[in-house]
Protein backbone atom coordinates (compact mmCIF):
# COMPACT_ATOMS: atom_id res chain seq x y z
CA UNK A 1 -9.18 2.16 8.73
CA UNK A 2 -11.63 0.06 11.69
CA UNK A 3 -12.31 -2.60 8.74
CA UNK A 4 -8.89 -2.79 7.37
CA UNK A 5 -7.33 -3.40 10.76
CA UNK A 6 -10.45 -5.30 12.20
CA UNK A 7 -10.26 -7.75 9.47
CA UNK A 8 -6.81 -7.88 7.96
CA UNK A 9 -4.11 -6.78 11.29
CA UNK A 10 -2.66 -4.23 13.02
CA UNK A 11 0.53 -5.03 11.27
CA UNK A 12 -0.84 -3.94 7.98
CA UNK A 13 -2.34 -0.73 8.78
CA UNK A 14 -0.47 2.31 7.45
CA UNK A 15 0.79 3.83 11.20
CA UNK A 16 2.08 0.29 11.75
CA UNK A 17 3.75 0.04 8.83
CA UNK A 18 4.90 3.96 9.29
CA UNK A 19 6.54 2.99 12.46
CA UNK A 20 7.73 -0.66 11.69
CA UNK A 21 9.99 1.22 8.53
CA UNK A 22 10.83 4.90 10.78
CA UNK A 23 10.51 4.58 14.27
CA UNK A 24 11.28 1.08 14.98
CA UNK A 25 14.86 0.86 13.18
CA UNK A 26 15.92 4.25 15.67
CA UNK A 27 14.58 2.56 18.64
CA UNK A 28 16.03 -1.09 18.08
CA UNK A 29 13.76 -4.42 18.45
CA UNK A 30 11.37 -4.59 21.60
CA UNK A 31 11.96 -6.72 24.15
CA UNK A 32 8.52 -8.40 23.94
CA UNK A 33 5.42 -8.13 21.53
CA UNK A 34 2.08 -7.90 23.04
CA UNK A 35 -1.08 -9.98 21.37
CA UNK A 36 -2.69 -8.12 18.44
CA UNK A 37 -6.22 -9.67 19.61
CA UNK A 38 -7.14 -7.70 21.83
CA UNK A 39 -6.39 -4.52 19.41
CA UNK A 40 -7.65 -6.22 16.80
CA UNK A 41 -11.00 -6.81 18.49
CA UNK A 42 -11.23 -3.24 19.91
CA UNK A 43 -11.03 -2.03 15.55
CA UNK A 44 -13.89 -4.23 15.32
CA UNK A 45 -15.66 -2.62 18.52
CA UNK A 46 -15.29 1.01 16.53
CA UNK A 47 -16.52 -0.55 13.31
CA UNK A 48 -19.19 -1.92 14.52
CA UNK A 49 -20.19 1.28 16.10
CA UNK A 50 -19.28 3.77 13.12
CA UNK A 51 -21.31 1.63 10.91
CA UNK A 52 -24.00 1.80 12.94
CA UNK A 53 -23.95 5.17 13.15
CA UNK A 54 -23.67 5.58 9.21
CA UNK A 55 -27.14 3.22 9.23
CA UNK A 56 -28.92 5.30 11.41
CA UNK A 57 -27.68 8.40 10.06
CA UNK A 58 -28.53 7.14 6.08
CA UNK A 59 -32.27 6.33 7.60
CA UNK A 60 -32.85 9.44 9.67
CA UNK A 61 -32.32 8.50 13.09
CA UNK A 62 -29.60 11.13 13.41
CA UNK A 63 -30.19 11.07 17.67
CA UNK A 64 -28.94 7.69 17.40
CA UNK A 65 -26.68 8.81 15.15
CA UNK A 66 -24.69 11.16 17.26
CA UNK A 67 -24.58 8.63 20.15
CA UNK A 68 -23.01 6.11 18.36
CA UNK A 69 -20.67 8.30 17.38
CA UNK A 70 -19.83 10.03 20.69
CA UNK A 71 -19.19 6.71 21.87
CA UNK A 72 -17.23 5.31 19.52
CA UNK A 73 -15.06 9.01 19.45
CA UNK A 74 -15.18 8.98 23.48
CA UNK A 75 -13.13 5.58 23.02
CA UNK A 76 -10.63 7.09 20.71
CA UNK A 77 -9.91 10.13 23.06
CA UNK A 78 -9.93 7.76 25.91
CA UNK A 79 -7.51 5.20 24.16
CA UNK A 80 -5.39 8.21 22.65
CA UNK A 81 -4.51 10.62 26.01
CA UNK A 82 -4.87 8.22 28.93
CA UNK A 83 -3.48 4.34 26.68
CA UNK A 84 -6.84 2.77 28.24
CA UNK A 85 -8.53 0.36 25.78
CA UNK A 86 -11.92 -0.14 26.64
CA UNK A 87 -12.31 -2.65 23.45
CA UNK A 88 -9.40 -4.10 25.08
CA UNK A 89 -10.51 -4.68 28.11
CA UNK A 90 -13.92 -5.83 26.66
CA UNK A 91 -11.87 -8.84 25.15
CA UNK A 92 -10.61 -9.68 28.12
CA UNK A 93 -13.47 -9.64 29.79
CA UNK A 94 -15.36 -11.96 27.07
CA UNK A 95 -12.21 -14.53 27.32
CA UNK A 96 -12.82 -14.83 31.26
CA UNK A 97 -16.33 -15.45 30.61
CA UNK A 98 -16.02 -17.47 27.94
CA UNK A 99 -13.23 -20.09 29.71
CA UNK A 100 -15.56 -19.83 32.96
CA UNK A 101 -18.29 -21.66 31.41
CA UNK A 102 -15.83 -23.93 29.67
């Protein structure tokens, strides 16, 4: 699911689409839509870190392992019972930094 919606978009995945054809017709059309890039990028964030934790797991580094995966399940939880995205947040960061030196 990280590498479909990392790569592809948010739009695609199968709880967007779940929504977009069940929830969204009850509700009616939202006022605004917010930028998928920051989601998007955040995916990416717990791919990166899931397939990390595969590597180290596949060559016996299961310590680092486990850490990579608390983290990457710590952001879940995090992004899942309080709405804050850390890989969101990380993108904004990078774009201040990034225009700063521009």
């Amino acid at each position: 699911m990280f590498a479909f919606t990392a790569f592809v978009s948010m739009h695609w995945s199968v709880w967007a689409q779940f929504f977009a054809r069940v929830i969204w017709p009850r509700l009616g059309a939202a006022p605004a839509l917010e930028d998928a890039r920051p989601a998007r990028f955040a995916q990416f964030i717990g791919l990166v870190l899931t397939a990390l934790a595969l590597l180290a797991f596949l060559i016996g580094v299961d310590d680092a392992g486990n850490s990579l995966t608390a983290v990457a399940a710590a952001g879940s939880v995090l992004r899942a019972t309080t709405g804050l995205c850390l890989g969101c947040r990380i993108y904004v960061l990078v774009r201040r930094l990034q225009h700063a030196r521009a």
